[in-house]
Structures are given as C-alpha cells and as structure tokens.
N, C-alpha and C. Protein backbone atom coordinates (compact mmCIF):
# COMPACT_ATOMS: atom_id res chain seq x y z
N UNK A 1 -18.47 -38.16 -5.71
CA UNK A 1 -18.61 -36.78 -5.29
C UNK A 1 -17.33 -36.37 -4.57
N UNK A 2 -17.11 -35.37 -4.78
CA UNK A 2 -15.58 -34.78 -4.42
C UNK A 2 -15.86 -34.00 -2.64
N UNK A 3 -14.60 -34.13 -2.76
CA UNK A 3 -14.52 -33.61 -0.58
C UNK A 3 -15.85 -31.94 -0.64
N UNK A 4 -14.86 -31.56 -1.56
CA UNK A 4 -15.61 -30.27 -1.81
C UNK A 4 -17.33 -30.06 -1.90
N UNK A 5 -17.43 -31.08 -2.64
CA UNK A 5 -18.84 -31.11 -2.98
C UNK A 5 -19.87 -31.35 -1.58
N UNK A 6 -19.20 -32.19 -0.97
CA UNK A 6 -19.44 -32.87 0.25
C UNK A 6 -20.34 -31.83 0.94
N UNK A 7 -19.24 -31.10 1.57
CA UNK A 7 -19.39 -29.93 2.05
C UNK A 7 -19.84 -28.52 1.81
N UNK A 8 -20.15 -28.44 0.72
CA UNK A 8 -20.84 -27.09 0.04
C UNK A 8 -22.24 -27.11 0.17
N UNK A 9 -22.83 -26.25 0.90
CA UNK A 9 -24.34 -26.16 1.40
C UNK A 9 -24.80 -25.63 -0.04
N UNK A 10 -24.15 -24.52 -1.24
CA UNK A 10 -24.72 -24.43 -2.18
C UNK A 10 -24.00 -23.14 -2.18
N UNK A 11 -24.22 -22.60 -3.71
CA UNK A 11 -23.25 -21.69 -4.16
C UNK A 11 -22.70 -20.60 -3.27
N UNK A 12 -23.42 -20.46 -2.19
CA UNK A 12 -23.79 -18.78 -1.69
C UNK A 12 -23.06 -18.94 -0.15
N UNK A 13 -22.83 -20.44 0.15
CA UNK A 13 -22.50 -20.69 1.21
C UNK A 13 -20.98 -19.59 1.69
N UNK A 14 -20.59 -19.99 0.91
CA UNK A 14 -18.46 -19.70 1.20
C UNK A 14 -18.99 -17.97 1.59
N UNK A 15 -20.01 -17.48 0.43
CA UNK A 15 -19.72 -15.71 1.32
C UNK A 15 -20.40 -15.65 2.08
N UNK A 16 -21.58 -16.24 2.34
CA UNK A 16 -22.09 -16.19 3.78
C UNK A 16 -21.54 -16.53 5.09
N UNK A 17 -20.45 -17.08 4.63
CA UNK A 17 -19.47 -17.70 6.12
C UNK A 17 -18.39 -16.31 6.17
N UNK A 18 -17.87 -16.05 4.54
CA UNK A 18 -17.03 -14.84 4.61
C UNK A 18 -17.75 -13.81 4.98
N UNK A 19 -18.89 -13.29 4.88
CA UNK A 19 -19.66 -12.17 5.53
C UNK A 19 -19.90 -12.42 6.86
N UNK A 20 -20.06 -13.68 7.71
CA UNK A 20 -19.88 -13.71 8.81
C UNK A 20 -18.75 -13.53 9.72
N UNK A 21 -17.71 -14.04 8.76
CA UNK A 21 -16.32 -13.70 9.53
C UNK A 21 -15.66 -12.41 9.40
N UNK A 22 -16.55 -11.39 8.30
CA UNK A 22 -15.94 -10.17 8.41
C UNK A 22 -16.56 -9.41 9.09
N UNK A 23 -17.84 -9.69 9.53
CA UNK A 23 -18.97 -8.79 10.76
C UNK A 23 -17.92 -9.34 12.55
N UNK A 24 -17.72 -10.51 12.23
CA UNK A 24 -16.98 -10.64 13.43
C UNK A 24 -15.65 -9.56 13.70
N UNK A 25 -15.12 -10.20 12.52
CA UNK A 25 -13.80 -9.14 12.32
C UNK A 25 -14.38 -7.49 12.57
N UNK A 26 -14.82 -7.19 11.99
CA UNK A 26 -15.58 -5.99 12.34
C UNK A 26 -16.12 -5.53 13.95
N UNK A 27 -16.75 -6.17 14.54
CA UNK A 27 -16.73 -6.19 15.56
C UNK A 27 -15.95 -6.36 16.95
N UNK A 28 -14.87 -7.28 16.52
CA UNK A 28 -13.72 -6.91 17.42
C UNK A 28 -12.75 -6.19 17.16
N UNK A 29 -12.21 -5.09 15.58
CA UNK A 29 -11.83 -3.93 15.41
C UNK A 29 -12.57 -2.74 16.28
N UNK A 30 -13.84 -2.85 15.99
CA UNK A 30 -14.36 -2.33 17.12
C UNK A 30 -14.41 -1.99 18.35
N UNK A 31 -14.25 -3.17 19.17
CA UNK A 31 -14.39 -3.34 20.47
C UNK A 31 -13.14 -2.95 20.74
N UNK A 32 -11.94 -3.35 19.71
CA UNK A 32 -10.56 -2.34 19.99
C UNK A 32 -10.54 -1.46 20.21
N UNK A 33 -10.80 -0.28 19.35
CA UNK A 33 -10.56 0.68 19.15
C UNK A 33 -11.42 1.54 20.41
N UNK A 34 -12.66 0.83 20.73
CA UNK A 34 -13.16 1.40 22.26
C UNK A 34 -12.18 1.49 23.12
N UNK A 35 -11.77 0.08 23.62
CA UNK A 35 -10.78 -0.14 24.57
C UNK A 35 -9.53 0.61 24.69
N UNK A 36 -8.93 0.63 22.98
CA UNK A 36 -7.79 1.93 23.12
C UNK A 36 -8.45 2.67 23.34
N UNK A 37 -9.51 3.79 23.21
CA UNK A 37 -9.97 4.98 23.84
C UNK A 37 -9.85 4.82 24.94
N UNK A 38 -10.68 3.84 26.17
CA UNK A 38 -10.42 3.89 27.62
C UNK A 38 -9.31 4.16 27.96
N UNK A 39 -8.66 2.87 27.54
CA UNK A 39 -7.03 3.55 28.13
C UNK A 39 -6.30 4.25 27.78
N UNK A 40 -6.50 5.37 26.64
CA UNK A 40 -5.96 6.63 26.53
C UNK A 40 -6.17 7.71 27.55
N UNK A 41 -7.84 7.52 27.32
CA UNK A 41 -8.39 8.47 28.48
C UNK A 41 -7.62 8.39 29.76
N UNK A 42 -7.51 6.82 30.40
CA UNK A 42 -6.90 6.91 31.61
C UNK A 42 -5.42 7.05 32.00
N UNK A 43 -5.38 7.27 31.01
CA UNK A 43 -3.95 7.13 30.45
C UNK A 43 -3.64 9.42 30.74
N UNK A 44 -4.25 9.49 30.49
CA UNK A 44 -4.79 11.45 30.55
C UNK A 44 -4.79 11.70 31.70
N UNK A 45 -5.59 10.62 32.43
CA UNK A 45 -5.88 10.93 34.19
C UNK A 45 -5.03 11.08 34.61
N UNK A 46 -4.02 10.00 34.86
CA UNK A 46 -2.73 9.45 35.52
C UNK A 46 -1.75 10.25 35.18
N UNK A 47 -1.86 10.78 34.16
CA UNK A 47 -0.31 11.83 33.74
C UNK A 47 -0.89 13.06 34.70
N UNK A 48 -2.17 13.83 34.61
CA UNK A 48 -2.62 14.87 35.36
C UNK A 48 -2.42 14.78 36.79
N UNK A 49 -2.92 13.47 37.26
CA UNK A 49 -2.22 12.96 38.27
C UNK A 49 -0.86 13.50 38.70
N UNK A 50 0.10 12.82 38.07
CA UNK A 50 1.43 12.72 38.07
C UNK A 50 1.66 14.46 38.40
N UNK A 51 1.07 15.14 37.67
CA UNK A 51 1.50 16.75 37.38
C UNK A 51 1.14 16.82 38.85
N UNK A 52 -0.63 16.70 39.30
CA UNK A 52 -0.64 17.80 40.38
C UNK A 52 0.04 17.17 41.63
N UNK A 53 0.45 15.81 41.20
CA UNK A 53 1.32 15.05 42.87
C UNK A 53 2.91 16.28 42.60
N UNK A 54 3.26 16.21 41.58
CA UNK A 54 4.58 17.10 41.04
C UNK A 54 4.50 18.21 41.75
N UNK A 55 3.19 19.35 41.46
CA UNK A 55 3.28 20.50 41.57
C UNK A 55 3.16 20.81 43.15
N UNK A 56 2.10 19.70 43.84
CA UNK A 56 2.29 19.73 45.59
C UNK A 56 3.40 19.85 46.03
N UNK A 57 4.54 18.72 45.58
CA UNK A 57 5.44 18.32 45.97
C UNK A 57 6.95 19.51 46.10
N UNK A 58 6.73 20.07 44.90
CA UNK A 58 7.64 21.04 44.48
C UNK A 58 7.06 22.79 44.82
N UNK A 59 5.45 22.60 45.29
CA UNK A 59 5.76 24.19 46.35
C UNK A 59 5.48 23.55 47.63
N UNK A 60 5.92 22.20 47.90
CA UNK A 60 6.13 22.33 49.63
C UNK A 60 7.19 23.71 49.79
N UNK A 61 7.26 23.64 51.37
CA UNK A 61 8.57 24.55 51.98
C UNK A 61 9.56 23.33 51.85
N UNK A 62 9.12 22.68 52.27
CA UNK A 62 10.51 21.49 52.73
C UNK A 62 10.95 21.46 50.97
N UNK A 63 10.66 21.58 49.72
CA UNK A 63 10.93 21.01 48.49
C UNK A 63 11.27 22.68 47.97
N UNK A 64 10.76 23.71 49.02
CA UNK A 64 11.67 24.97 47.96
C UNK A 64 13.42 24.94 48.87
N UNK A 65 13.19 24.65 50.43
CA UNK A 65 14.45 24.69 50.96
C UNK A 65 15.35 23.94 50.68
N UNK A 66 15.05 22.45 50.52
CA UNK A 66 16.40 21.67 50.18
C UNK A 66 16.86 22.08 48.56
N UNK A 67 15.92 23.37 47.57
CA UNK A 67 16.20 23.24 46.29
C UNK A 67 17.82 23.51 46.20
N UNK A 68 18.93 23.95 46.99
CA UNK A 68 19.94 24.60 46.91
C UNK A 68 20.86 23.14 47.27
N UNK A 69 20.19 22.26 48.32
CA UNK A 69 21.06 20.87 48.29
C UNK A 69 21.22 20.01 47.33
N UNK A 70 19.78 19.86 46.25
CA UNK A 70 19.85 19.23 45.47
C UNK A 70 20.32 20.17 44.32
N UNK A 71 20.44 21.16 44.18
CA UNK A 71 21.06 21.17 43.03
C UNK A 71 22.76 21.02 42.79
N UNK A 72 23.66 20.94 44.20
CA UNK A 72 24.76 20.86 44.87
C UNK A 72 24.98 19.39 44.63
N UNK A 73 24.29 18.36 44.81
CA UNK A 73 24.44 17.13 44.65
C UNK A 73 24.46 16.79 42.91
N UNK A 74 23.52 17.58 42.25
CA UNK A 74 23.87 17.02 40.81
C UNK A 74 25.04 18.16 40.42
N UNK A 75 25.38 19.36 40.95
CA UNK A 75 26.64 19.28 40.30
C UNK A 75 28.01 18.69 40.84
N UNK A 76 27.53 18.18 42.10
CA UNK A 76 29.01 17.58 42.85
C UNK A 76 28.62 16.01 41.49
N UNK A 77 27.57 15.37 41.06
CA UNK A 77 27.68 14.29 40.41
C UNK A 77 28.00 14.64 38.86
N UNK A 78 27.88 15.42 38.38
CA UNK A 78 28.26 16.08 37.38
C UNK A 78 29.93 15.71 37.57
N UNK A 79 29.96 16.68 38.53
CA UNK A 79 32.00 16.93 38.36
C UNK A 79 32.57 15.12 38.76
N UNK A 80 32.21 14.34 39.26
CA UNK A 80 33.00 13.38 39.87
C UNK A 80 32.20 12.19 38.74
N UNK A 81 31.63 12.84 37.81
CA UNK A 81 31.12 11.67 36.44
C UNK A 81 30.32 10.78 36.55
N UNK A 82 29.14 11.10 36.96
CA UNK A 82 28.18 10.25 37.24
C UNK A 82 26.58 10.49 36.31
C-alpha cells in the first residue's frame, strides 16, 4: 500500500479538509476586513481630532498675534535657503 493510500480517509477526504481550510480562510478575510474598518474609523477620529486641536490653536489671541512673526521667520528662511 502506497504512503498515499495510507493516509486517505476515502475519496471525499482531500475536499473536506479543502472546504475546511477555505471556511478558515474565509473567516480570517473576514475578521480583516472588520479590523480594517475599526481602524479606519479611528483613524477619522484622530484626524478630526487633529482639525479641532488646529482650529483652537490658530483662533487663540496669542496664535492670531505672533501670525506677523511667523510669517517673517519663513520668509527670513526662505531668503537665507532653508
């Protein structure tokens, strides 16, 4: 009896193991594609985030008054090549 034979539960075996390994496969495509959703979503938060820390930041007083220093500094870095 050959290795093969050995081991063959009977004709039906090989796709029943391949139908098991493609429900698996299936299931952790799955569980991917959840997971990329979460972290897109949070991924949404954190940029909105980012905006309204931005938009505080930029109508302080202190962030409209220095606007005339900083823009003096990128063109003094502008002219001296930076």
């Amino acid at each position: 009896m050959s290795v093969g034979a050995q081991t063959s539960g009977g004709p039906g075996e090989a796709e029943a193991i391949e139908a098991r390994h493609r429900a698996e496969l299936d299931e952790l495509r799955e569980e991917f594609h959840r997971e990329l959703g979460r972290r897109a979503f949070r991924i949404g938060e954190l940029e909105q985030e980012i905006i309204e820390v931005a938009q505080t930041y930029e109508g302080s007083l202190s962030w409209r008054l220095t606007r005339p220093v900083r823009a003096w500094r990128t063109v003094l870095a502008r002219l001296r090549g930076r």
